[in-house]
N, C-alpha and C. Protein backbone atom coordinates (compact mmCIF):
# COMPACT_ATOMS: atom_id res chain seq x y z
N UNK A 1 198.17 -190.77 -98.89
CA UNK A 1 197.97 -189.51 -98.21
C UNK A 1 197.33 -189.71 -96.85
N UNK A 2 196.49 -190.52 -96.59
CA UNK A 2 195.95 -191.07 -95.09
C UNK A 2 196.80 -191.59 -94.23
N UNK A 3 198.09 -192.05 -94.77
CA UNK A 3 199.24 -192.58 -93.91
C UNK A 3 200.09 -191.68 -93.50
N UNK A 4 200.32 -190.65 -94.16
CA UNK A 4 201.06 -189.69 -94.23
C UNK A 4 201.39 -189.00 -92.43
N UNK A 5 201.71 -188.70 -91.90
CA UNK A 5 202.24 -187.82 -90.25
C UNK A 5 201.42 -186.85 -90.65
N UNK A 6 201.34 -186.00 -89.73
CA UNK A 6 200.83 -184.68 -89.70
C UNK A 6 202.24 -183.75 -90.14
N UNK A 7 202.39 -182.43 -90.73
CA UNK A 7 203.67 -182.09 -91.25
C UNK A 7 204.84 -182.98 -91.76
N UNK A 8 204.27 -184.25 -92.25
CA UNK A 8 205.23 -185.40 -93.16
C UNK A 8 205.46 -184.95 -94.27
N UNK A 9 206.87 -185.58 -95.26
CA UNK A 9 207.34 -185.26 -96.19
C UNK A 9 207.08 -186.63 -97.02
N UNK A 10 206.59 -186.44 -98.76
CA UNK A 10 206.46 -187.14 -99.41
C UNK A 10 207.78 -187.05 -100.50
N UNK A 11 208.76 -187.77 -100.56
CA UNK A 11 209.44 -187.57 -101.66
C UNK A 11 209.47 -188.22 -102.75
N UNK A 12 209.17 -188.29 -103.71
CA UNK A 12 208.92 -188.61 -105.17
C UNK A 12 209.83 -189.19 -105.70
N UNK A 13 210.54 -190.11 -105.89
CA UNK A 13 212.59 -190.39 -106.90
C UNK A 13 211.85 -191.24 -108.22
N UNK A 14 210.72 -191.64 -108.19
CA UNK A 14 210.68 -192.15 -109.83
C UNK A 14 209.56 -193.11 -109.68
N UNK A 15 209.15 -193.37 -110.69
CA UNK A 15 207.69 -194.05 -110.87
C UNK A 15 207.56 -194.08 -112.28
N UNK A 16 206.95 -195.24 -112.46
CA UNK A 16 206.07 -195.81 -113.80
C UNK A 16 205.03 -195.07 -114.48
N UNK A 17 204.56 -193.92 -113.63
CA UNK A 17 203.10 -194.00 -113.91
C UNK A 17 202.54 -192.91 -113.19
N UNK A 18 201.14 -192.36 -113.52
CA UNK A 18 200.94 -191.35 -113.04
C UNK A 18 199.91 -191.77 -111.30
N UNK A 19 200.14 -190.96 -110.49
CA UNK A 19 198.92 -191.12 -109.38
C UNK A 19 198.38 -189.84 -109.12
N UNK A 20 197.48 -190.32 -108.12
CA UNK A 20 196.79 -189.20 -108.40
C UNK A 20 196.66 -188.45 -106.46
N UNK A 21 196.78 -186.87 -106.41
CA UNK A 21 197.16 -186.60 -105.05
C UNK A 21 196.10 -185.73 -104.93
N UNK A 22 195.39 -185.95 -103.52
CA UNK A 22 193.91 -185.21 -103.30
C UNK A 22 194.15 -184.10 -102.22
N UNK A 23 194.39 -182.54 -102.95
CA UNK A 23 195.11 -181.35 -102.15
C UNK A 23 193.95 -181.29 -100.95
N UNK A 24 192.99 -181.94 -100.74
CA UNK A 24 192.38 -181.71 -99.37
C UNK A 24 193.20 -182.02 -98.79
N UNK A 25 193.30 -183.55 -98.87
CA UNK A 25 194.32 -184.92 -97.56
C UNK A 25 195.91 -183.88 -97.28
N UNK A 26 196.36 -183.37 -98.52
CA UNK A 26 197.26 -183.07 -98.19
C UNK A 26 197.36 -181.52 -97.27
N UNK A 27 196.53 -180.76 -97.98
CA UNK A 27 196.23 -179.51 -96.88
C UNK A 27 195.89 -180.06 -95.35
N UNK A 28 194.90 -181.33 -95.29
CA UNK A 28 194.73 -181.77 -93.55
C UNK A 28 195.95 -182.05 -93.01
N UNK A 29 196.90 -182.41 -93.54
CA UNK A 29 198.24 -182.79 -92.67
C UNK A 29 199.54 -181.68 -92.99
N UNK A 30 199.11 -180.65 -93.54
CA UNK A 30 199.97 -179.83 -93.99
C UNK A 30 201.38 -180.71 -93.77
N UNK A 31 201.50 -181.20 -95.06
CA UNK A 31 202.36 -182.30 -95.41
C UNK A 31 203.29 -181.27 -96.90
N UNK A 32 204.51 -182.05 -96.92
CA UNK A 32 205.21 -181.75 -98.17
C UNK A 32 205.40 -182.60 -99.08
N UNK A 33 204.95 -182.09 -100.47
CA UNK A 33 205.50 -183.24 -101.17
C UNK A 33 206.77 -182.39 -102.40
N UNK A 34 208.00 -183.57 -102.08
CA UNK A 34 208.58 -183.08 -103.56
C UNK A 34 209.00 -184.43 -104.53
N UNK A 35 209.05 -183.58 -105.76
CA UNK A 35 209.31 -184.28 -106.43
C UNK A 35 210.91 -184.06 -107.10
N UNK A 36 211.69 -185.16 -107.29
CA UNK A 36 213.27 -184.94 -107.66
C UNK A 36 213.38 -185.63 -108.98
N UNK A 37 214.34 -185.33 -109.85
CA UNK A 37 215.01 -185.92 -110.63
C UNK A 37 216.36 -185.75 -111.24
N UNK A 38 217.33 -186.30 -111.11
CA UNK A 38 218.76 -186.13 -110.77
C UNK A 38 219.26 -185.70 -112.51
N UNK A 39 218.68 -185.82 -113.09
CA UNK A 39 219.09 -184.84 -114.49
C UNK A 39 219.02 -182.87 -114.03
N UNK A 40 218.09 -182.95 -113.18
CA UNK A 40 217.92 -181.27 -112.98
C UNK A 40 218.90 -180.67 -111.86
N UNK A 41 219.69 -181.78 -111.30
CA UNK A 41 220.46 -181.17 -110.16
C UNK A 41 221.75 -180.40 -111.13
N UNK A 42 222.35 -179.39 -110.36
CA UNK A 42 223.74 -178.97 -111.12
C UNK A 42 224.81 -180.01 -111.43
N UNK A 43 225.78 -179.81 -112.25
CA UNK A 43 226.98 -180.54 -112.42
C UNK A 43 227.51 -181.13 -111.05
N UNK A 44 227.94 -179.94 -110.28
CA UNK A 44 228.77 -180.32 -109.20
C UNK A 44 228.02 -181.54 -107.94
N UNK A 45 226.72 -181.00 -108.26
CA UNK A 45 225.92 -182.16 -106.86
C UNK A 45 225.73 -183.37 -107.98
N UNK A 46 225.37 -183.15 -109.13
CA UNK A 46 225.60 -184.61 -109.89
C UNK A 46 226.48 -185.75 -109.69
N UNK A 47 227.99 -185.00 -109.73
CA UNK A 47 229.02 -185.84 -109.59
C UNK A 47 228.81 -186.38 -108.11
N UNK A 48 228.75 -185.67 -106.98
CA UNK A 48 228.89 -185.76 -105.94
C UNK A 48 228.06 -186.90 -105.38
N UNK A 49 226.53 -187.34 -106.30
CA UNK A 49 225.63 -188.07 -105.71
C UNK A 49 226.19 -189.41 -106.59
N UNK A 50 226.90 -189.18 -107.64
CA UNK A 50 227.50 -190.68 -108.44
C UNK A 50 228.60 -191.16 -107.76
N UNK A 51 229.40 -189.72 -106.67
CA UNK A 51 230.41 -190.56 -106.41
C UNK A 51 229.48 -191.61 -104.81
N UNK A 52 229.30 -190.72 -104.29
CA UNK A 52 228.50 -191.26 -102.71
C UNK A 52 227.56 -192.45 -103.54
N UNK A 53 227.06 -193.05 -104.72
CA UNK A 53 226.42 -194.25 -104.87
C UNK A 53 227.52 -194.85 -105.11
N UNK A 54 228.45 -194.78 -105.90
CA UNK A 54 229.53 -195.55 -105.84
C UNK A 54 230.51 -196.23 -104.80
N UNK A 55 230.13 -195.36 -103.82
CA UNK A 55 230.97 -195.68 -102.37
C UNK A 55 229.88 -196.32 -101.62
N UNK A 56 228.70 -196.61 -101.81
CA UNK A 56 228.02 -197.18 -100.76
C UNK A 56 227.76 -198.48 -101.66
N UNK A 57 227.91 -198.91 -103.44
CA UNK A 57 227.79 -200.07 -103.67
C UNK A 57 229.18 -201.08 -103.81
N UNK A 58 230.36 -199.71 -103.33
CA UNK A 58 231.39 -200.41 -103.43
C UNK A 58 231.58 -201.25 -101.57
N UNK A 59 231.12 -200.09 -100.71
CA UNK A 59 230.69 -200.75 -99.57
C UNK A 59 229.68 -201.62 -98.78
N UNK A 60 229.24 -201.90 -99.72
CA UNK A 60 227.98 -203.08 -99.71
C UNK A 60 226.99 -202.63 -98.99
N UNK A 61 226.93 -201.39 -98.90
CA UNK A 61 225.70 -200.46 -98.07
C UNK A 61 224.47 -200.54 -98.68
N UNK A 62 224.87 -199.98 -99.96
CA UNK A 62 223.61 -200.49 -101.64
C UNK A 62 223.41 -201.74 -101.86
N UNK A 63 221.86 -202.35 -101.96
CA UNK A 63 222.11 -203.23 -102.61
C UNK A 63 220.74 -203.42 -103.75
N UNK A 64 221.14 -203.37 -104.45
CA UNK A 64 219.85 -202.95 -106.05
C UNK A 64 219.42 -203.93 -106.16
N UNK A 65 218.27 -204.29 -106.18
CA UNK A 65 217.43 -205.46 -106.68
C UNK A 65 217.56 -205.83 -108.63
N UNK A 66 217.58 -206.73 -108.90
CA UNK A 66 218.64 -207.09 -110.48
C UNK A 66 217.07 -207.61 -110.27
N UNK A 67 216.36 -207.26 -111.07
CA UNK A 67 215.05 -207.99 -112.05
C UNK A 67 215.36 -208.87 -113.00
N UNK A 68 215.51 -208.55 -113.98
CA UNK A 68 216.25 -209.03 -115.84
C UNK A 68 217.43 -208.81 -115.96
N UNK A 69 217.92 -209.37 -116.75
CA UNK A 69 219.30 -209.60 -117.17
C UNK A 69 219.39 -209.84 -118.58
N UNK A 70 219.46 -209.02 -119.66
CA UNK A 70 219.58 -209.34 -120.99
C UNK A 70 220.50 -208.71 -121.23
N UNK A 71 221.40 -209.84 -122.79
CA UNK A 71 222.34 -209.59 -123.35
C UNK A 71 222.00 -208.00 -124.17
N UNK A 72 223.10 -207.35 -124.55
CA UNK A 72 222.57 -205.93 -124.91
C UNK A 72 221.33 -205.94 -126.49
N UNK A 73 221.80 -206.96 -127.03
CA UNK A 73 221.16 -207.22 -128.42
C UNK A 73 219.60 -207.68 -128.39
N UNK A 74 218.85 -207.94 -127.12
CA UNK A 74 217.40 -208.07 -126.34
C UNK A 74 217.10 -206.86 -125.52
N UNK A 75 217.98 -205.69 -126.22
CA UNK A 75 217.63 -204.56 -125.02
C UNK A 75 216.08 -204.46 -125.44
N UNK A 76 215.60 -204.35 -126.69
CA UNK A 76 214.15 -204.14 -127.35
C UNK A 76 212.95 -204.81 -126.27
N UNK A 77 213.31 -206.04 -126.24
CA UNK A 77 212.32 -206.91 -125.29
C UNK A 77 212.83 -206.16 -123.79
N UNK A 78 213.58 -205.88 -123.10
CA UNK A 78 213.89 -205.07 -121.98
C UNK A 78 212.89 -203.64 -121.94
N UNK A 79 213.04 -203.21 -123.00
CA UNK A 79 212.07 -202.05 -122.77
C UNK A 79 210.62 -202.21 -122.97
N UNK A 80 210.41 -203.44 -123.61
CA UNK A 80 209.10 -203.56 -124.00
C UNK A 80 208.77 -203.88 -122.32
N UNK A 81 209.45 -204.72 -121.60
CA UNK A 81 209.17 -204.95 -120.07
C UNK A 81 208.84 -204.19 -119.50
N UNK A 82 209.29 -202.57 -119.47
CA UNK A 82 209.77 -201.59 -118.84
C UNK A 82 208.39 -200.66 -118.73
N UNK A 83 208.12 -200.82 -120.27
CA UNK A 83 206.61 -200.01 -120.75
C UNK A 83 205.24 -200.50 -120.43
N UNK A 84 205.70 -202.06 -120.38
CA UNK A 84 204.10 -202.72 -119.88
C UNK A 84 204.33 -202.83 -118.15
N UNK A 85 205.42 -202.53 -117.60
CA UNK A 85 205.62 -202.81 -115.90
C UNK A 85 205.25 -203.90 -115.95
N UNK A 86 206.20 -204.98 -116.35
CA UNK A 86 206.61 -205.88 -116.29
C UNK A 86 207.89 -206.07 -115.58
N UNK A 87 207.77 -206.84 -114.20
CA UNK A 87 209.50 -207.02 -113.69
C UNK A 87 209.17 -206.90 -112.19
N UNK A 88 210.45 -206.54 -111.44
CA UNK A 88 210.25 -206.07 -110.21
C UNK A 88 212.15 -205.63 -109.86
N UNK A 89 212.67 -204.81 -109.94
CA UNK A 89 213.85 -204.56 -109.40
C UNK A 89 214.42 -203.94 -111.22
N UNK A 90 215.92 -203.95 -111.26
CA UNK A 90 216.36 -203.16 -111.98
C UNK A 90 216.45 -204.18 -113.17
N UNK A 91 216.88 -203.30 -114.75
CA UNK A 91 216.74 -203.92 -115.60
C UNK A 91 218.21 -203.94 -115.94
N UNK A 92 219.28 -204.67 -115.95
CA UNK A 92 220.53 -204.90 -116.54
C UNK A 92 220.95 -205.47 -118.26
N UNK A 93 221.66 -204.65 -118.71
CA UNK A 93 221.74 -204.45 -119.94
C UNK A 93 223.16 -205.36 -119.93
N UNK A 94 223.49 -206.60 -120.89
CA UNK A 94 225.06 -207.08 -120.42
C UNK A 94 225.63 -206.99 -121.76
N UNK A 95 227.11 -206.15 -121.84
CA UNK A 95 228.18 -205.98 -123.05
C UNK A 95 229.02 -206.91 -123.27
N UNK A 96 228.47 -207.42 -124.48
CA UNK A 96 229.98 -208.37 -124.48
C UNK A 96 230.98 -207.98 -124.96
């Protein structure tokens, strides 16, 4: 919140964990914060944001950081990773 611009926007897309936001700091910079999560958007902008990720990892625009890599039958130990924040980048699940 001390880094924040004066009228800056904080946007939220996902986190581990809770923090904690001090409505003074944020009233001094009359700042915005939102928070998103792409289960609450409608159908139609749903599709629309799967197709535009799909076109930017088919165009090498995206590029996701691959943490772990377990076969699907170690998904258990994958989540146990997941819960202690253990890792750094995404967790890949592989089907044989």
């Amino acid at each position: 919140m001390k880094l924040i611009a004066p009228f800056g926007k904080i946007v939220i897309v996902g986190n581990r964990g809770s923090i904690d936001i001090n409505p003074r700091l944020a009233m001094q910079k009359e700042c915005d914060i939102l928070a998103t999560a792409l289960w609450n958007a409608p159908k139609d902008e749903y599709k629309q944001s799967i197709h535009g990720v799909i076109g930017m990892l088919t165009s090498g625009a995206l590029h996701p950081i691959i943490g772990t890599t377990l076969p699907l039958h170690k998904a258990s130990q994958g989540f146990e990773q997941l819960e202690k924040g253990i890792g750094n980048g995404k967790l890949v699940l592989i089907i044989d």
